[in-house]
N, C-alpha and C. Protein backbone atom coordinates (compact mmCIF):
# COMPACT_ATOMS: atom_id res chain seq x y z
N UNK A 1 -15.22 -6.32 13.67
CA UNK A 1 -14.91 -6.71 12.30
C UNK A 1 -13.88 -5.75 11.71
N UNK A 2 -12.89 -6.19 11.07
CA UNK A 2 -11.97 -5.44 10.68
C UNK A 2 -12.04 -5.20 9.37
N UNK A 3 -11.48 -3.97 8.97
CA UNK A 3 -11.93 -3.23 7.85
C UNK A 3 -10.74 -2.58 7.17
N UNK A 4 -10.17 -2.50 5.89
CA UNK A 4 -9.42 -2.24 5.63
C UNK A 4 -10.21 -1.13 4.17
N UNK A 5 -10.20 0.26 3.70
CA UNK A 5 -10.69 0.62 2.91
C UNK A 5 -10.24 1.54 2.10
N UNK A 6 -9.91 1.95 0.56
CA UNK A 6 -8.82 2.50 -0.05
C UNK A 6 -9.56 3.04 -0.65
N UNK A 7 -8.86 4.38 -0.84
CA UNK A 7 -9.27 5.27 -1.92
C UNK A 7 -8.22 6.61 -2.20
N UNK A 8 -8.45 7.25 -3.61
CA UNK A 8 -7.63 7.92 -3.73
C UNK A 8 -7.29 7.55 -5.46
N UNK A 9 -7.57 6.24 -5.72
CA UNK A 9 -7.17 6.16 -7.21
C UNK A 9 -7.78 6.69 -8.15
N UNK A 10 -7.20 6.64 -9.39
CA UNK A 10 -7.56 7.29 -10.96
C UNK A 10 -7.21 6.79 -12.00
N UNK A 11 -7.03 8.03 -13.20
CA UNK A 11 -6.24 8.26 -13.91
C UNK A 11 -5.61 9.62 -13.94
N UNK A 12 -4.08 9.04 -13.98
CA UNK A 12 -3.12 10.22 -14.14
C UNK A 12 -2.34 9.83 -15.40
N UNK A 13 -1.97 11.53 -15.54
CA UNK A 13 -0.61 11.30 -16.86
C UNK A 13 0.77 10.64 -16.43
N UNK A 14 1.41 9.87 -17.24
CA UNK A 14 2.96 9.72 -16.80
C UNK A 14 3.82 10.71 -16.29
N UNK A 15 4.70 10.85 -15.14
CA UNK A 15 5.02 11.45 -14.85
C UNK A 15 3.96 12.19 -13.84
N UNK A 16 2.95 11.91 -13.71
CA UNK A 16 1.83 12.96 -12.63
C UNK A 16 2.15 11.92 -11.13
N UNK A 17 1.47 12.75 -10.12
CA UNK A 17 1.16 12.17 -9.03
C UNK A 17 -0.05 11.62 -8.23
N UNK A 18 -0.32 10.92 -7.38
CA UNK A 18 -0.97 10.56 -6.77
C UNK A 18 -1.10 10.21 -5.01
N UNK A 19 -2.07 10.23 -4.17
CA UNK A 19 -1.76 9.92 -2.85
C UNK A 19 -2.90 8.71 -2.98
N UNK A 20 -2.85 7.92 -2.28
CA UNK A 20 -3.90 6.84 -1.92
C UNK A 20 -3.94 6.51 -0.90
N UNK A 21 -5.27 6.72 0.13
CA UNK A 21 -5.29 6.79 1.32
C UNK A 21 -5.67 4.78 1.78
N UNK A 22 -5.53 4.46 3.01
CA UNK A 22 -5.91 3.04 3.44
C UNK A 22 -6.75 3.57 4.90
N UNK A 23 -8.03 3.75 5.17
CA UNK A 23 -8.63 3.35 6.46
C UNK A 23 -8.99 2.26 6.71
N UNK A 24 -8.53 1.91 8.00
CA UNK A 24 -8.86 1.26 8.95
C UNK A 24 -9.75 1.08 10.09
N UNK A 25 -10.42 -0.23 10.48
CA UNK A 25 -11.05 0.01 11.60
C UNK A 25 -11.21 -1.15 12.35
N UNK A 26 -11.24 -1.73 13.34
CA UNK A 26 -11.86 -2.63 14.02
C UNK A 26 -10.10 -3.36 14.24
N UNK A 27 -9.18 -2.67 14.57
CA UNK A 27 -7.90 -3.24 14.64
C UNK A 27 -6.94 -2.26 15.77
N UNK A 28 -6.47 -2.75 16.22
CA UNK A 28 -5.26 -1.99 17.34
C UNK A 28 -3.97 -1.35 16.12
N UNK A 29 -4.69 -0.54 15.11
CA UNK A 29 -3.59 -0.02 14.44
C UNK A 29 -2.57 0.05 13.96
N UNK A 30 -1.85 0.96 15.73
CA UNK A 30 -0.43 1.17 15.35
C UNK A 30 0.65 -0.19 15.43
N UNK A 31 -0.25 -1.22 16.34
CA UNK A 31 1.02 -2.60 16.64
C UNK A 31 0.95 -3.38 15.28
N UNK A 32 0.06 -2.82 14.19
CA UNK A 32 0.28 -3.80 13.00
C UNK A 32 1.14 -3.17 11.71
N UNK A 33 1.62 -4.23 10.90
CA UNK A 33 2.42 -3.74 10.04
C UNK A 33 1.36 -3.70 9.13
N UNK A 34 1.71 -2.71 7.86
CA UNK A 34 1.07 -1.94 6.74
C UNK A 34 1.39 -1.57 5.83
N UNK A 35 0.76 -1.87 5.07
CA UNK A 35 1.59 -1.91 3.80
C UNK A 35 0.28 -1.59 2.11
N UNK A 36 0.93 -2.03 0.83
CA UNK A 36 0.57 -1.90 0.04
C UNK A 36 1.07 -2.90 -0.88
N UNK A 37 -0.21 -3.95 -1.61
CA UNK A 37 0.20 -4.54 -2.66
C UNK A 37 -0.10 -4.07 -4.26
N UNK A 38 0.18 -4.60 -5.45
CA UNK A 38 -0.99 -4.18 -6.52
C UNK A 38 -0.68 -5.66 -7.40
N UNK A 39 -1.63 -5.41 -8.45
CA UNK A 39 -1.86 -6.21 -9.29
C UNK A 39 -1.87 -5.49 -10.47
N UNK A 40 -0.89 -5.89 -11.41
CA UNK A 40 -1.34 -5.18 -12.51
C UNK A 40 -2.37 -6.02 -13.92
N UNK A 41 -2.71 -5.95 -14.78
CA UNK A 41 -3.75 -6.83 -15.73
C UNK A 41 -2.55 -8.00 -16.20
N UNK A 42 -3.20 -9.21 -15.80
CA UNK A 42 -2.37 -10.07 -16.15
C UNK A 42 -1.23 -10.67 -15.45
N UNK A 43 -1.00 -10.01 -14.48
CA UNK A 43 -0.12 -10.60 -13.69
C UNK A 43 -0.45 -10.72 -12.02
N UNK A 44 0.74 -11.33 -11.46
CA UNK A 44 -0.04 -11.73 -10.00
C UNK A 44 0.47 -10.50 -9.45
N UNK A 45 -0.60 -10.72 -8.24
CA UNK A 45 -0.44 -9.24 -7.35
C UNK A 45 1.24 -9.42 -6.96
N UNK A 46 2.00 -8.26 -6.40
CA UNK A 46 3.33 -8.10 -6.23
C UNK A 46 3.47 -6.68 -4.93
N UNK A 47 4.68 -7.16 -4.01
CA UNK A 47 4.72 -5.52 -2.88
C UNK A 47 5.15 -5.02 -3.60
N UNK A 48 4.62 -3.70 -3.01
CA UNK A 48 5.26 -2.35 -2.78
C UNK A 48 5.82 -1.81 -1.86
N UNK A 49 5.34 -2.08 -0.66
CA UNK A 49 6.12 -1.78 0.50
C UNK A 49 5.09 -1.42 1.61
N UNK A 50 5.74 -1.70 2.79
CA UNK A 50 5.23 -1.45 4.06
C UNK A 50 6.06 -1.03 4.97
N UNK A 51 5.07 -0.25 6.18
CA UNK A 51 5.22 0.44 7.20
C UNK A 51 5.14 -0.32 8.26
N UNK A 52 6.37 -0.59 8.99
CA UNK A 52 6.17 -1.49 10.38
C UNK A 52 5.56 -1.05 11.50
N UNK A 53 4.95 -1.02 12.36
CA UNK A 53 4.09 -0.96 13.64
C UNK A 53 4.54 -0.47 14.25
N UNK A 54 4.18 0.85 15.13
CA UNK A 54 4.78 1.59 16.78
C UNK A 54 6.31 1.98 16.07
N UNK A 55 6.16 3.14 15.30
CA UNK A 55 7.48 3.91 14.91
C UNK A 55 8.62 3.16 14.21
N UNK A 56 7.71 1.88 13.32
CA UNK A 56 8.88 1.02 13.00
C UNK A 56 9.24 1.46 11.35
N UNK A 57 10.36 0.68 10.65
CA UNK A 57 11.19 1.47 9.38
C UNK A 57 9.93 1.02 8.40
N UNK A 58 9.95 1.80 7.49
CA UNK A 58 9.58 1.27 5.84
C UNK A 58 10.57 1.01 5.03
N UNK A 59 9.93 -0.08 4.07
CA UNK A 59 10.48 -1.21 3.03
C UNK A 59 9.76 -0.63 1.76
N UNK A 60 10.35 -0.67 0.94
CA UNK A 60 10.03 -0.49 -0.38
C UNK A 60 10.27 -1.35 -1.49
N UNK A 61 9.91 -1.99 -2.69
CA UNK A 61 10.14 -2.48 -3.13
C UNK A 61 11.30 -1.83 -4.46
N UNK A 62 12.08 -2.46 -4.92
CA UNK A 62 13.05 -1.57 -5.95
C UNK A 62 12.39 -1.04 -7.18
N UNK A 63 11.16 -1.37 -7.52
CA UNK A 63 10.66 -0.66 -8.80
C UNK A 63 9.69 0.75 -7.99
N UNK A 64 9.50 0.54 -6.84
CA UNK A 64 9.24 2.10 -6.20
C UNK A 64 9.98 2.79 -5.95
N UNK A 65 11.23 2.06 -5.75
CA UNK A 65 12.15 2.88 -4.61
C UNK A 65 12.21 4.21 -5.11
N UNK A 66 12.12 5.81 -4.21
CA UNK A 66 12.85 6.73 -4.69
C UNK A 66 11.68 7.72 -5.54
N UNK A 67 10.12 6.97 -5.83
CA UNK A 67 9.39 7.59 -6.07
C UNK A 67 7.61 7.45 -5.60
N UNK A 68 8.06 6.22 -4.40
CA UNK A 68 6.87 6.01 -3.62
C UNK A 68 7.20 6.71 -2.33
N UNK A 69 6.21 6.76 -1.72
CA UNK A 69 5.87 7.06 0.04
C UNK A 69 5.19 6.59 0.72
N UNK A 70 5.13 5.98 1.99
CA UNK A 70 4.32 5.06 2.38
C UNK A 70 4.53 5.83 4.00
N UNK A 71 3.42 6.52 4.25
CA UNK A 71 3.36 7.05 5.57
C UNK A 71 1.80 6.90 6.17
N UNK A 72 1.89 6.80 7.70
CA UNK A 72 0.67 6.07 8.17
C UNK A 72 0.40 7.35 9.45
N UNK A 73 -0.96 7.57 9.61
CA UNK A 73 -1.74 8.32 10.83
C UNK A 73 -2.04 7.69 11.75
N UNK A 74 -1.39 6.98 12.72
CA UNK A 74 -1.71 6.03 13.53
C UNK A 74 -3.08 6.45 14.27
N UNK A 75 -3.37 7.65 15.04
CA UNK A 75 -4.41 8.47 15.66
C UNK A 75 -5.62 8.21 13.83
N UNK A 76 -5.63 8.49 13.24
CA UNK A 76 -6.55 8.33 12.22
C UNK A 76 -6.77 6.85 11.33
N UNK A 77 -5.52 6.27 12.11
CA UNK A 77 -5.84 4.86 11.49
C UNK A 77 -5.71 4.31 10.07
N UNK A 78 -5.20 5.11 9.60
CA UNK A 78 -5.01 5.51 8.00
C UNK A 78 -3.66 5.44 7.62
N UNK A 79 -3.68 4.54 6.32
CA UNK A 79 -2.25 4.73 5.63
C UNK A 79 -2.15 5.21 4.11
N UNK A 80 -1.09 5.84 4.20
CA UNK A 80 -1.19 6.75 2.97
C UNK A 80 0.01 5.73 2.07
N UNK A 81 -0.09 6.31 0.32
CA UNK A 81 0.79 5.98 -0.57
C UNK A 81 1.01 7.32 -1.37
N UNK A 82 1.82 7.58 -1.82
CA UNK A 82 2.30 9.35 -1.79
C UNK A 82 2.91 8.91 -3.27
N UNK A 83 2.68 8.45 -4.48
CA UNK A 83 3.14 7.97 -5.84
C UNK A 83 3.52 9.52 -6.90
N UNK A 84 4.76 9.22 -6.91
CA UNK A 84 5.32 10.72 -7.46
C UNK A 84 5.76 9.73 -8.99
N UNK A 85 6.10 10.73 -9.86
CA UNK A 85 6.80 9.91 -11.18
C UNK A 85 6.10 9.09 -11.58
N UNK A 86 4.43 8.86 -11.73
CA UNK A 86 3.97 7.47 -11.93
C UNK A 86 4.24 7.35 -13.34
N UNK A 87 4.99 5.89 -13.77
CA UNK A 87 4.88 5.61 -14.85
C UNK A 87 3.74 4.55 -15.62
N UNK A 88 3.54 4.12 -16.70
CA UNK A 88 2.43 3.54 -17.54
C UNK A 88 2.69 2.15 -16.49
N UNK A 89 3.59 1.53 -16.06
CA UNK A 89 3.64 0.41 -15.46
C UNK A 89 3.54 -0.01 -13.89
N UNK A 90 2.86 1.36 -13.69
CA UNK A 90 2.12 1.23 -12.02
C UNK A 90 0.88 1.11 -12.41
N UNK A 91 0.78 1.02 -14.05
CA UNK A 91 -0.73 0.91 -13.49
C UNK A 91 -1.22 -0.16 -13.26
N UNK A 92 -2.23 -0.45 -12.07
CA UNK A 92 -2.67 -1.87 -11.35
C UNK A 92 -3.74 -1.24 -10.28
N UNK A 93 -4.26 -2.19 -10.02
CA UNK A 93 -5.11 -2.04 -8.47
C UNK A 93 -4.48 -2.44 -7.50
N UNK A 94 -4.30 -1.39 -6.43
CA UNK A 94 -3.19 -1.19 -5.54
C UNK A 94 -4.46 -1.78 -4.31
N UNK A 95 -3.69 -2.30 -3.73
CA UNK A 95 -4.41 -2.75 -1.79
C UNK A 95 -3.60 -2.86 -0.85
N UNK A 96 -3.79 -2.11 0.02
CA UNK A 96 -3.86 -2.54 1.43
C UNK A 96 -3.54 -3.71 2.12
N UNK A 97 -2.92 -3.69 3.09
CA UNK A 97 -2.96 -5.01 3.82
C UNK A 97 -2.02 -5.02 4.94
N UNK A 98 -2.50 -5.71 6.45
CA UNK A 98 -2.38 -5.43 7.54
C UNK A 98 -1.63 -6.46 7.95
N UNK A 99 -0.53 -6.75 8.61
CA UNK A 99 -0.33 -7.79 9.05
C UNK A 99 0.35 -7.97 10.39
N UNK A 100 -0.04 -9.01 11.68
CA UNK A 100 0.24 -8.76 13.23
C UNK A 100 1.82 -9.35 13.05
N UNK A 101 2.47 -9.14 13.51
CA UNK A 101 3.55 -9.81 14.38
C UNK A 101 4.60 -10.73 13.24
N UNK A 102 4.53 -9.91 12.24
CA UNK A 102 5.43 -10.35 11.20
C UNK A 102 7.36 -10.35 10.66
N UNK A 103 7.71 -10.74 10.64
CA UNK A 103 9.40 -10.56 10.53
C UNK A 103 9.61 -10.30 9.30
N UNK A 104 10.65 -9.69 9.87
CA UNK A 104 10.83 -8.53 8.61
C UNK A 104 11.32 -9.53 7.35
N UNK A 105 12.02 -10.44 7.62
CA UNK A 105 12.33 -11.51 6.03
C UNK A 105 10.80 -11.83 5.48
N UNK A 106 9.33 -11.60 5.92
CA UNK A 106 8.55 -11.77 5.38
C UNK A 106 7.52 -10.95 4.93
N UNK A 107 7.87 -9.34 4.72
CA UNK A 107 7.21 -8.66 4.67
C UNK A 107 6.71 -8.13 3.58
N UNK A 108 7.17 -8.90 2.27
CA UNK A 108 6.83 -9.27 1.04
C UNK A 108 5.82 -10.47 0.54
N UNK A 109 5.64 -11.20 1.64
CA UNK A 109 4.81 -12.62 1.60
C UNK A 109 3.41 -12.32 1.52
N UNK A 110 2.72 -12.45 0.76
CA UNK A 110 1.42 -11.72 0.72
C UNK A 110 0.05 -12.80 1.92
N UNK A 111 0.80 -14.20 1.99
CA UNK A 111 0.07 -14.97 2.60
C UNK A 111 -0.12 -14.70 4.09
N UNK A 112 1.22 -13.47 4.47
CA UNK A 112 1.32 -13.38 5.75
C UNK A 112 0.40 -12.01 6.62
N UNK A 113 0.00 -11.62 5.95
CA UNK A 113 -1.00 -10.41 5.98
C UNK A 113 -1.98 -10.74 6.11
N UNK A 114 -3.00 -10.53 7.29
CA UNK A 114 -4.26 -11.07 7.76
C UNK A 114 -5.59 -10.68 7.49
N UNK A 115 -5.01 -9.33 7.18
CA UNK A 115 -6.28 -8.54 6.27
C UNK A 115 -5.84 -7.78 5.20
N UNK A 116 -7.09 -7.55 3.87
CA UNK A 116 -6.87 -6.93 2.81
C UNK A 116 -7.88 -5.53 2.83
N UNK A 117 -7.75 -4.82 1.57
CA UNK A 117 -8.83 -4.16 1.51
C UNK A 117 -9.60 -4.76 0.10
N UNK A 118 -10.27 -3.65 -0.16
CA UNK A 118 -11.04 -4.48 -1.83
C UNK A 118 -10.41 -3.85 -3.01
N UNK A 119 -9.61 -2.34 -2.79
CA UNK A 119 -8.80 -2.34 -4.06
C UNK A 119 -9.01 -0.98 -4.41
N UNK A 120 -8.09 -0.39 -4.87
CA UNK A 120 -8.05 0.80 -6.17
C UNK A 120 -7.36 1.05 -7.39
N UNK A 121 -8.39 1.22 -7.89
CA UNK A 121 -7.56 1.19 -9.61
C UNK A 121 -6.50 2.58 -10.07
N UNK A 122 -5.26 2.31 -10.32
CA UNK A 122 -4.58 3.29 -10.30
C UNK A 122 -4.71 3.25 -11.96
N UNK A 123 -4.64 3.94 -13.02
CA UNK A 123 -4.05 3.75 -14.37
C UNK A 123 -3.20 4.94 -14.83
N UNK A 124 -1.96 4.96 -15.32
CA UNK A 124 -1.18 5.98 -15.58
C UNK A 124 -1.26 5.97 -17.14
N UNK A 125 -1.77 6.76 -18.06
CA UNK A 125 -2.09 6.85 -18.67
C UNK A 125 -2.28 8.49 -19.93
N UNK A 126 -1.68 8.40 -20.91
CA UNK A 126 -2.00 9.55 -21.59
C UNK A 126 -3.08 9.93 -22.67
């Protein structure tokens, strides 16, 4: 059974940081792509970006670009989100999500990702 499980969220000040970890289990890891969605209140979930499989590039979305990080422990099975500069409008419940054998024109498609996790609440907040 595959398992996708997040943690790491809060509340931070604007401008503070955050890491948010993703374990994994019951999956061949490194051959899957990885990534991170969120949802913020009121709107539909939206990427952030993912990490492609077996040493492959990361994608970011343009409202991260430049102050996210998205790096993965393949041996620990774990993917990290490294959120520097958070502003009031990251805040959302951020997830996880795994997906096999995906092309890269679809790595924004949330339908194409085979597994999720259940979520962490990020709120940036003063």
């Amino acid at each position: 059974q595959v398992q996708l499980v997040e943690s790491g969220g809060g509340l931070v000040q604007p401008g503070g940081s955050l890491r948010l970890a993703c374990a994994a289990s019951g999956l061949t890891f490194s051959t899957y792509t990885v990534g991170w969605f969120r949802q913020a209140p009121g709107k539909e979930r939206e990427f952030v970006g993912v990490r492609r499989g077996i040493g492959g590039a990361t994608y970011y979305s343009d409202s991260v670009k430049g102050r996210f990080t998205i790096s993965r422990d393949d041996a620990k099975k774990t993917l990290y989100l490294q959120m520097n500069s958070l502003k009031p409008e990251d805040t959302a419940v951020y997830y996880c999500a795994a997906a096999r054998g995906i092309i890269l024109s679809a790595i924004a498609v949330q339908s194409n990702y085979n597994y999720w996790g259940q979520g962490t609440q990020v709120t940036v907040s003063s």
